[in-house]
PDB file of N, CA and C in Angstrom:
ATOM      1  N   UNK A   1      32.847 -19.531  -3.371  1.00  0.00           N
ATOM      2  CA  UNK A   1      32.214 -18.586  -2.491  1.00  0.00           C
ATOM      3  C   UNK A   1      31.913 -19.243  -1.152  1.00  0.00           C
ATOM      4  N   UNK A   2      32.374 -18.362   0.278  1.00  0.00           N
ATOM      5  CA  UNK A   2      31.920 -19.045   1.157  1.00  0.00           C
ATOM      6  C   UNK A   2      30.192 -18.778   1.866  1.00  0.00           C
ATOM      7  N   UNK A   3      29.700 -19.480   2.449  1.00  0.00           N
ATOM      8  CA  UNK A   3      28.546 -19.284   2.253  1.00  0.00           C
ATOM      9  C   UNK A   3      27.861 -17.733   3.159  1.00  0.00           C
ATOM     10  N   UNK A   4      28.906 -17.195   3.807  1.00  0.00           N
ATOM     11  CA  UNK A   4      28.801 -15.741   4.467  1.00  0.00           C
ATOM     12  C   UNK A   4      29.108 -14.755   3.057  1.00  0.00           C
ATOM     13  N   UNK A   5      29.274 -15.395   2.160  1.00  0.00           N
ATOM     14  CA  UNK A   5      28.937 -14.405   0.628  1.00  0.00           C
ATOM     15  C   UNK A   5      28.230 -14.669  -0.022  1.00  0.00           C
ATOM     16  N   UNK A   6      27.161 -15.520   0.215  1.00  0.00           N
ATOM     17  CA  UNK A   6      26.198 -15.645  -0.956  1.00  0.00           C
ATOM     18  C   UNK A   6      24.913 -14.874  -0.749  1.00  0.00           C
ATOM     19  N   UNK A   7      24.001 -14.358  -1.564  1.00  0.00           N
ATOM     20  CA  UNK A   7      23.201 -13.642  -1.288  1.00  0.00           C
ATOM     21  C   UNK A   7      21.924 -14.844  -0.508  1.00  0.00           C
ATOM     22  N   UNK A   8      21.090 -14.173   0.229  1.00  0.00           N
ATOM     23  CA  UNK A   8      19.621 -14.998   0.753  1.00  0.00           C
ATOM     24  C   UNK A   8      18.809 -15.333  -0.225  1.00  0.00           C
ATOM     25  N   UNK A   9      18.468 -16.347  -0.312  1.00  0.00           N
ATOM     26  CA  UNK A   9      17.418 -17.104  -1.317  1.00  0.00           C
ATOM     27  C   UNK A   9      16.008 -16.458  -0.987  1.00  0.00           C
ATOM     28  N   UNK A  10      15.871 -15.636   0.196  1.00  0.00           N
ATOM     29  CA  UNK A  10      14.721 -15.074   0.501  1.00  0.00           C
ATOM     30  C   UNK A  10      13.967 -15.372   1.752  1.00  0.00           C
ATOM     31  N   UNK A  11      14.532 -16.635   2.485  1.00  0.00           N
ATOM     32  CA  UNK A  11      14.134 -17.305   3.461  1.00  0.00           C
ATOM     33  C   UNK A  11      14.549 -16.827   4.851  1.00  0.00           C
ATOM     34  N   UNK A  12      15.362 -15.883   4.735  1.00  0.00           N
ATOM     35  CA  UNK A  12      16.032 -15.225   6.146  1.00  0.00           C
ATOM     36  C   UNK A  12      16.767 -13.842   5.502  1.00  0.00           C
ATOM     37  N   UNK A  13      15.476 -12.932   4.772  1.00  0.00           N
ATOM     38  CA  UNK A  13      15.614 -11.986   4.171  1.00  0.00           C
ATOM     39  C   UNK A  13      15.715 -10.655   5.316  1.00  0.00           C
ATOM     40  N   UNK A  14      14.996 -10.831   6.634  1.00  0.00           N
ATOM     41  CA  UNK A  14      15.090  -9.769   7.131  1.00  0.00           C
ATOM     42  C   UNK A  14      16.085  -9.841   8.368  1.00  0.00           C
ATOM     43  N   UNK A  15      16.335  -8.705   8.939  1.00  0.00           N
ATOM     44  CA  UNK A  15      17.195  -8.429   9.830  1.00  0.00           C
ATOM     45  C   UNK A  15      16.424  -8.755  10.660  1.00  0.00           C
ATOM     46  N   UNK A  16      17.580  -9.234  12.247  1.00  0.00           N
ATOM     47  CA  UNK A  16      16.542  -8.920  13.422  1.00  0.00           C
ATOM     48  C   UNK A  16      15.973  -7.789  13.678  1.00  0.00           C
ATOM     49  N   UNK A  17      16.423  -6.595  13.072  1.00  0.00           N
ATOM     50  CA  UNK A  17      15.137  -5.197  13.547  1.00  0.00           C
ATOM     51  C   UNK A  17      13.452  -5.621  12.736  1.00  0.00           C
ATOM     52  N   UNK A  18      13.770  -6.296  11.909  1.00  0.00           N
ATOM     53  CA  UNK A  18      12.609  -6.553  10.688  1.00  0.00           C
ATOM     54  C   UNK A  18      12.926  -5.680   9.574  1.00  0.00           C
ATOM     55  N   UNK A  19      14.083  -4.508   9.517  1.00  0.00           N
ATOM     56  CA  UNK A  19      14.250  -3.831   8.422  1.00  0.00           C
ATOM     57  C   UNK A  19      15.032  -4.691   7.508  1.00  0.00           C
ATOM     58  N   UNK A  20      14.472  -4.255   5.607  1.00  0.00           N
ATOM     59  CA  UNK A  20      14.747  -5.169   4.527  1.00  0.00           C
ATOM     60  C   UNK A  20      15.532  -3.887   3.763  1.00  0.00           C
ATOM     61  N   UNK A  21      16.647  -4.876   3.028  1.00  0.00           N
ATOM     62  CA  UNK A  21      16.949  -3.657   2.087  1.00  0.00           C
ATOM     63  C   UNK A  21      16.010  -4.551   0.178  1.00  0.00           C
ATOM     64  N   UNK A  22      15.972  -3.491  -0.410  1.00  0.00           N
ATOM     65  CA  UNK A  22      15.366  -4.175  -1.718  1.00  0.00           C
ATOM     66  C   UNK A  22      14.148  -3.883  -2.077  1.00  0.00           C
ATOM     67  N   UNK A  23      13.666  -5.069  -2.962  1.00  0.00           N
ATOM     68  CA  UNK A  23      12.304  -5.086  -3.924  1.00  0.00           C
ATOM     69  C   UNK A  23      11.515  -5.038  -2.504  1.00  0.00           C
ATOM     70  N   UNK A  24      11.790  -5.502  -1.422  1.00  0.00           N
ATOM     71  CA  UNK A  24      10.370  -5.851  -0.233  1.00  0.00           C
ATOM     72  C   UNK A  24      10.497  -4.577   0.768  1.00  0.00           C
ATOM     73  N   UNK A  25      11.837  -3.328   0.536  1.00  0.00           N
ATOM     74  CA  UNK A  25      11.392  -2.628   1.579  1.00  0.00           C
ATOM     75  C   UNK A  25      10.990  -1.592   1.366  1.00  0.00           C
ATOM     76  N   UNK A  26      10.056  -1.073  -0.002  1.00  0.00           N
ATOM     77  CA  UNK A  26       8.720  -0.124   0.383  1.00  0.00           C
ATOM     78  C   UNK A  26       9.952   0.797  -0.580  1.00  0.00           C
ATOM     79  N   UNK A  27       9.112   2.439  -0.097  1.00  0.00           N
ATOM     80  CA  UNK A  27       9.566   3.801  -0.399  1.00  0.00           C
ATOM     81  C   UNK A  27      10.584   3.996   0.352  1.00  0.00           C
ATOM     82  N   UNK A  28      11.741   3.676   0.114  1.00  0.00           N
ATOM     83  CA  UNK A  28      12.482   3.756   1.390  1.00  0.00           C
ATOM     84  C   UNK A  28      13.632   5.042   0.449  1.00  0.00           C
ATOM     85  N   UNK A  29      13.689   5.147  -0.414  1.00  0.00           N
ATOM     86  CA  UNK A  29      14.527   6.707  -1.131  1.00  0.00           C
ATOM     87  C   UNK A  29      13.710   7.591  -0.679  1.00  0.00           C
ATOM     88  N   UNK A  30      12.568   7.814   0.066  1.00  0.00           N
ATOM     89  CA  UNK A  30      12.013   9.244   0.396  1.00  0.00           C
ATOM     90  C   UNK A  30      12.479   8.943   1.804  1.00  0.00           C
ATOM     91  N   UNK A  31      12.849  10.058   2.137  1.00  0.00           N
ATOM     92  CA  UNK A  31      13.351  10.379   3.337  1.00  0.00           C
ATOM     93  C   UNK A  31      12.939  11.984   4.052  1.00  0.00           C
ATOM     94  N   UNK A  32      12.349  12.178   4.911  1.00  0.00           N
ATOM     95  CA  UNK A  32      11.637  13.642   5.285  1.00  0.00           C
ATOM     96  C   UNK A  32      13.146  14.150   5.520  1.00  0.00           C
ATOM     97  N   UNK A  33      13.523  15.641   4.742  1.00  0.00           N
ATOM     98  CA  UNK A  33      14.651  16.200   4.922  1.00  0.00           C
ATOM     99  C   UNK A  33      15.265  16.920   6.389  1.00  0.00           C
ATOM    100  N   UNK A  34      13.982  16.601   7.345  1.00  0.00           N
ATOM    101  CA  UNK A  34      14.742  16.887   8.380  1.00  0.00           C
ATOM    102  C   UNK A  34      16.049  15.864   8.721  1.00  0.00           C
ATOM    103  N   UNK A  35      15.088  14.847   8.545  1.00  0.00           N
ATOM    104  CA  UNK A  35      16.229  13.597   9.077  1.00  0.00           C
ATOM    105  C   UNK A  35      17.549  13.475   7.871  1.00  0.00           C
ATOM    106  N   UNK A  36      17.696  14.052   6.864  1.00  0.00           N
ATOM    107  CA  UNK A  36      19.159  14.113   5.748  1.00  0.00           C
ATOM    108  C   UNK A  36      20.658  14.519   7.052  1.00  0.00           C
ATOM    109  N   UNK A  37      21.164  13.338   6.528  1.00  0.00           N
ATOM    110  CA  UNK A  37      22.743  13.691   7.381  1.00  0.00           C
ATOM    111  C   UNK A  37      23.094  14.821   6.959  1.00  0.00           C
ATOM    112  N   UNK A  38      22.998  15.236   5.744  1.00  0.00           N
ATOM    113  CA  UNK A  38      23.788  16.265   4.693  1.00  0.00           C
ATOM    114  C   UNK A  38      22.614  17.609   4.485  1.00  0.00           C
ATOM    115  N   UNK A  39      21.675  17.616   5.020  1.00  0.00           N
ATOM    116  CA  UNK A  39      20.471  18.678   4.668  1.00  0.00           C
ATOM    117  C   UNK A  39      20.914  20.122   5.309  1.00  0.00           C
ATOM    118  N   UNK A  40      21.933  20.153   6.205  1.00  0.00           N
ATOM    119  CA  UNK A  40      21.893  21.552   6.513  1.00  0.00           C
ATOM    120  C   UNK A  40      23.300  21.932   5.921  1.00  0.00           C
ATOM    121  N   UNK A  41      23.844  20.853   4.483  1.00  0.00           N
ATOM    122  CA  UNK A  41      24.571  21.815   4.048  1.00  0.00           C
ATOM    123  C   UNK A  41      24.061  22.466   2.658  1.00  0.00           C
ATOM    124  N   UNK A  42      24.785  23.362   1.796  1.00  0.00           N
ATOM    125  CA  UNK A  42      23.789  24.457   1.162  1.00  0.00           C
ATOM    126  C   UNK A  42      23.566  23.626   0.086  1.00  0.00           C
ATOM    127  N   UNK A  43      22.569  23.677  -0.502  1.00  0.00           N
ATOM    128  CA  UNK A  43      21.696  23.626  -2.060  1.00  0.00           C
ATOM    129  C   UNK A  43      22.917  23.243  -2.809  1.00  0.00           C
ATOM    130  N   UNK A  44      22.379  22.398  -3.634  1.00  0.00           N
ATOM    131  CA  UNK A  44      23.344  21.784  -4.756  1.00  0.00           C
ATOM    132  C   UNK A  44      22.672  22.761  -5.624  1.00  0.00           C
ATOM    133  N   UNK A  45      23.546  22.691  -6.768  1.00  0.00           N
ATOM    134  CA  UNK A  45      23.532  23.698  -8.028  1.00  0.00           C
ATOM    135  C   UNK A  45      21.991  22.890  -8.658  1.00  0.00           C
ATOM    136  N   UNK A  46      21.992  21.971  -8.639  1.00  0.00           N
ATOM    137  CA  UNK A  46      20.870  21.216  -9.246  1.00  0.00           C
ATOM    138  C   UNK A  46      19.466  22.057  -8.640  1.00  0.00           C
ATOM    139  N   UNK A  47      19.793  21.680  -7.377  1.00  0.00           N
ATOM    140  CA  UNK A  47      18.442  22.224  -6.439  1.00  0.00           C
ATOM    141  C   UNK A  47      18.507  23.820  -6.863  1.00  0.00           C
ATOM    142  N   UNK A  48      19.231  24.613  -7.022  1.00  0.00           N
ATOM    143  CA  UNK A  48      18.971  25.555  -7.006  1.00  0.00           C
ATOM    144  C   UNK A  48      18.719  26.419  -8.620  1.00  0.00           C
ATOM    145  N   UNK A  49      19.304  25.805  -9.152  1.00  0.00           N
ATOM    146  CA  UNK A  49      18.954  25.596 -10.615  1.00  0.00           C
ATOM    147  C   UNK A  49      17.486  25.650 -11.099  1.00  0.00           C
ATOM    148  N   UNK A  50      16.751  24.733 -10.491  1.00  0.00           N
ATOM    149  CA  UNK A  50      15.321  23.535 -10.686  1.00  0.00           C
ATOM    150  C   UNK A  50      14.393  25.063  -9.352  1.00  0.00           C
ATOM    151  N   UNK A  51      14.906  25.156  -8.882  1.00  0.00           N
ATOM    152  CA  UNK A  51      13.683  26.466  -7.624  1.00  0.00           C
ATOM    153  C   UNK A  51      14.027  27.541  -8.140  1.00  0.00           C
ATOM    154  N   UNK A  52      15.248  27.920  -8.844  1.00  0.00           N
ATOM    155  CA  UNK A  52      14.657  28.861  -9.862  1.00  0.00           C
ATOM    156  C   UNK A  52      13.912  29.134 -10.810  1.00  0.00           C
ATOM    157  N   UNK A  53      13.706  27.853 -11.379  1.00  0.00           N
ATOM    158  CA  UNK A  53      12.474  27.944 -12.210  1.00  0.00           C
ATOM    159  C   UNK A  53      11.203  27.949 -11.619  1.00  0.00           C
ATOM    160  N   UNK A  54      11.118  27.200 -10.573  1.00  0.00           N
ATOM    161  CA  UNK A  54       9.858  26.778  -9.923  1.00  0.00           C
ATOM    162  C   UNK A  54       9.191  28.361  -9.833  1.00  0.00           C
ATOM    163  N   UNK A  55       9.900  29.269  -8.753  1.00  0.00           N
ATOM    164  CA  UNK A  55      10.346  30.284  -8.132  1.00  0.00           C
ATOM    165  C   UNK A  55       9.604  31.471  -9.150  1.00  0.00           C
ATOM    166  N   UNK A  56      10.422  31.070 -10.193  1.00  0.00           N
ATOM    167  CA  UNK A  56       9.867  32.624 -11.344  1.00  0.00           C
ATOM    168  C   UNK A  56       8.382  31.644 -11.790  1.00  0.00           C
ATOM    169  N   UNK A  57       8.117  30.727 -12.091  1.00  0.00           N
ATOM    170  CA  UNK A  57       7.049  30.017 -12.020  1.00  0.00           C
ATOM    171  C   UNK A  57       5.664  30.512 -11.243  1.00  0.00           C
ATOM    172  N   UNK A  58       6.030  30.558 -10.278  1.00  0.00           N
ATOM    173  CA  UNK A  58       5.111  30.674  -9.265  1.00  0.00           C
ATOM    174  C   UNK A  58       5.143  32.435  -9.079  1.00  0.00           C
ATOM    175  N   UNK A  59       5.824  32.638  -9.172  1.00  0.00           N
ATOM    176  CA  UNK A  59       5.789  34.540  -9.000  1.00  0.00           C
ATOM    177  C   UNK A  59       6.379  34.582  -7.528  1.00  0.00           C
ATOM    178  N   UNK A  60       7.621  33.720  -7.244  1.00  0.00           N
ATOM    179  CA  UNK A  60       8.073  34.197  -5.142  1.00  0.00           C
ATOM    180  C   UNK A  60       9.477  34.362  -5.483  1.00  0.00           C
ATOM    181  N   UNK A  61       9.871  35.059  -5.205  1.00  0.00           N
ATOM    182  CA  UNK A  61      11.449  35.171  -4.276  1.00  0.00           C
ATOM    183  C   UNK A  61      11.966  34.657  -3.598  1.00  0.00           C
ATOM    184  N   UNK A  62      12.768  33.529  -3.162  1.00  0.00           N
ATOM    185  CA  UNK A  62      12.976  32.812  -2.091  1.00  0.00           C
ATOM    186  C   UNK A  62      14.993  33.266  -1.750  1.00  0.00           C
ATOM    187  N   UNK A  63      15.434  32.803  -1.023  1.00  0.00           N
ATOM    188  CA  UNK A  63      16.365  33.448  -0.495  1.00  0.00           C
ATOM    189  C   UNK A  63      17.508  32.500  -1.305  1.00  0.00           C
ATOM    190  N   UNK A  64      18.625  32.808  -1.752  1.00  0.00           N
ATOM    191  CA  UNK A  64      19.426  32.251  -2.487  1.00  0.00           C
ATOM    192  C   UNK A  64      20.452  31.149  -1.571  1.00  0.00           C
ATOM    193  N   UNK A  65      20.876  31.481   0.104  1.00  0.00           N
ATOM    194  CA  UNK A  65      21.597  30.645   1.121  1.00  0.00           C
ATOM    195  C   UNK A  65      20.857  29.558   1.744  1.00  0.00           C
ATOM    196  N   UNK A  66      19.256  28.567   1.012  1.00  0.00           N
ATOM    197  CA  UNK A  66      19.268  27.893   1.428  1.00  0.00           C
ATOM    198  C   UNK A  66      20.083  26.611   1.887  1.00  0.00           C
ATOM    199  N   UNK A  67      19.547  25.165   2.867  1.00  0.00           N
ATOM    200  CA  UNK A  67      20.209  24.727   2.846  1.00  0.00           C
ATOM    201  C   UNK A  67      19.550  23.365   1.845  1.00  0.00           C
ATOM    202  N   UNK A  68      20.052  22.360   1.871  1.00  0.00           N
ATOM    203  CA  UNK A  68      19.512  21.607   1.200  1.00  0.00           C
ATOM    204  C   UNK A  68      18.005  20.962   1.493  1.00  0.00           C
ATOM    205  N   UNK A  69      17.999  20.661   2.740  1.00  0.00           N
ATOM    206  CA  UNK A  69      16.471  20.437   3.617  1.00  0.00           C
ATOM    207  C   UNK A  69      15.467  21.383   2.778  1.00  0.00           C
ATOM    208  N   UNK A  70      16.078  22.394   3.213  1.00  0.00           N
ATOM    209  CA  UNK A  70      15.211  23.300   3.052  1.00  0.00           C
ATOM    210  C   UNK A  70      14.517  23.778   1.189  1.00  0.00           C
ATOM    211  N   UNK A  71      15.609  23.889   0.612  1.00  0.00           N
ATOM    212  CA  UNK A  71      15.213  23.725  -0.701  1.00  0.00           C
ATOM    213  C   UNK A  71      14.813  22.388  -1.795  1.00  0.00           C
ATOM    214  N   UNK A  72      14.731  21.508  -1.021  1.00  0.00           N
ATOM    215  CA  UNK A  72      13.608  20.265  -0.736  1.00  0.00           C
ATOM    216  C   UNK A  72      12.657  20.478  -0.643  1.00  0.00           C
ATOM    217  N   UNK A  73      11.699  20.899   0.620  1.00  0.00           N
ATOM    218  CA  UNK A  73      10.761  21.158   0.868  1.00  0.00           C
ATOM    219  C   UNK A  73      10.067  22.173   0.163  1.00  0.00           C
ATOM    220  N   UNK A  74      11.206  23.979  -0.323  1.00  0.00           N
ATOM    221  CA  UNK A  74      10.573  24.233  -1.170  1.00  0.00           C
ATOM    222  C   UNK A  74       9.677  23.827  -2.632  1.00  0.00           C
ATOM    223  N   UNK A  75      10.823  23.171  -3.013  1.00  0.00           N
ATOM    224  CA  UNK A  75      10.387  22.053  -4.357  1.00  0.00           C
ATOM    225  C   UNK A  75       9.537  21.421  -4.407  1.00  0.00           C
ATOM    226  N   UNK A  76       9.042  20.784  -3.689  1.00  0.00           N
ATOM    227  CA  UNK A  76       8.014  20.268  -3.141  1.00  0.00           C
ATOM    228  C   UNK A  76       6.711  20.994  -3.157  1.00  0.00           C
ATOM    229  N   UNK A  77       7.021  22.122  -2.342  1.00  0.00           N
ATOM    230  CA  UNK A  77       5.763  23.186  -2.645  1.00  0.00           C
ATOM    231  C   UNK A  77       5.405  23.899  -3.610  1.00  0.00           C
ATOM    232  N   UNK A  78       6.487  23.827  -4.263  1.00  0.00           N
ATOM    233  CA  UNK A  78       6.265  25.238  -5.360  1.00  0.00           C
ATOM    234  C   UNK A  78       5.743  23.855  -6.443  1.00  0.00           C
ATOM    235  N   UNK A  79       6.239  22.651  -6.232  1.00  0.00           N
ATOM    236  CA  UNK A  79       5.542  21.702  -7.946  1.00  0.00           C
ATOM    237  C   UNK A  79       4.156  21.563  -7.530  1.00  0.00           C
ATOM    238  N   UNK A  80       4.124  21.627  -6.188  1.00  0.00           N
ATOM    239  CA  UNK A  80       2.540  21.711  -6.824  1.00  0.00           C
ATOM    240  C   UNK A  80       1.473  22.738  -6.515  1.00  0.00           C
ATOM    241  N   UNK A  81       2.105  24.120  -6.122  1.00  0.00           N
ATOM    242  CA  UNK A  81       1.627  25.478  -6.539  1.00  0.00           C
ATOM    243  C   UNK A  81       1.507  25.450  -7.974  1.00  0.00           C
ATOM    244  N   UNK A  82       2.483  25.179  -8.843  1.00  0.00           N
ATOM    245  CA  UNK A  82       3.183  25.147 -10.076  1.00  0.00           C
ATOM    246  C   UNK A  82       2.298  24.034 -11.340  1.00  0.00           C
ATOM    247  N   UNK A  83       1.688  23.233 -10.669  1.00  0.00           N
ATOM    248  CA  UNK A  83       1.330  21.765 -11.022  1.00  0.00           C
ATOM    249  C   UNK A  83       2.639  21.217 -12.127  1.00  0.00           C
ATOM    250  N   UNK A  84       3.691  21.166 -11.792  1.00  0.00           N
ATOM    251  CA  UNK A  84       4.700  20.527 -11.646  1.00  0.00           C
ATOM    252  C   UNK A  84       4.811  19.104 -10.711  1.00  0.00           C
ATOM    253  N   UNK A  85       3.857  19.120  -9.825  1.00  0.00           N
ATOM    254  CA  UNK A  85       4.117  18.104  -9.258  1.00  0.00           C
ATOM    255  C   UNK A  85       4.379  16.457  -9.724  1.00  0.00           C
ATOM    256  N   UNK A  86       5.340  15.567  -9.548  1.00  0.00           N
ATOM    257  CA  UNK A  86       5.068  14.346  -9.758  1.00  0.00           C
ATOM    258  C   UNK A  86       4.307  13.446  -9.529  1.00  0.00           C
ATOM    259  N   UNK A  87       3.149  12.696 -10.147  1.00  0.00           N
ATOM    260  CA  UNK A  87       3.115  12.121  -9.485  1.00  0.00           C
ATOM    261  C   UNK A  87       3.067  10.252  -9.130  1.00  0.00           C
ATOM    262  N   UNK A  88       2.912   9.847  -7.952  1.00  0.00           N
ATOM    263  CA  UNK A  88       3.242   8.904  -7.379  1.00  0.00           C
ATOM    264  C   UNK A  88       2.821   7.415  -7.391  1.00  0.00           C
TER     265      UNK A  88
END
């Protein structure tokens, strides 16, 4: 292995921005769905699957052409209208 392939022993773990990838950089899988590259395309079957339940759960109607952002955020609201919520 040359030594531009070996992983950091930990000693020059961060980038010059200071951003880490790993055990040291926090909550970094939550991401606010505005900022999703992919959020304004439509609802995965999953998402929409999972807010249908929420949905009849809660007693709302919500519109079936969300986009993904958006049926995020519902989920979000309705688990813990629902006390579904996870938590953290």
């Amino acid at each position: 292995m040359t030594e531009s392939n070996m992983h950091s022993d930990g000693d020059d773990a961060t980038s010059p921005t200071g951003e880490v990838l790993g055990a040291d950089a926090g909550g970094t899988t939550e991401k606010d769905p505005e900022d999703w590259v992919t959020g304004d395309e439509p609802m995965t079957g999953a998402q929409r699957s999972y807010l249908d339940t929420l949905a009849r759960d809660a007693g709302e109607t919500l519109s079936a052409d969300l986009t993904k952002a958006e049926a995020s955020e519902h989920i979000e609201r309705l688990q813990q209208e629902t006390g579904r919520a996870t938590s953290t």
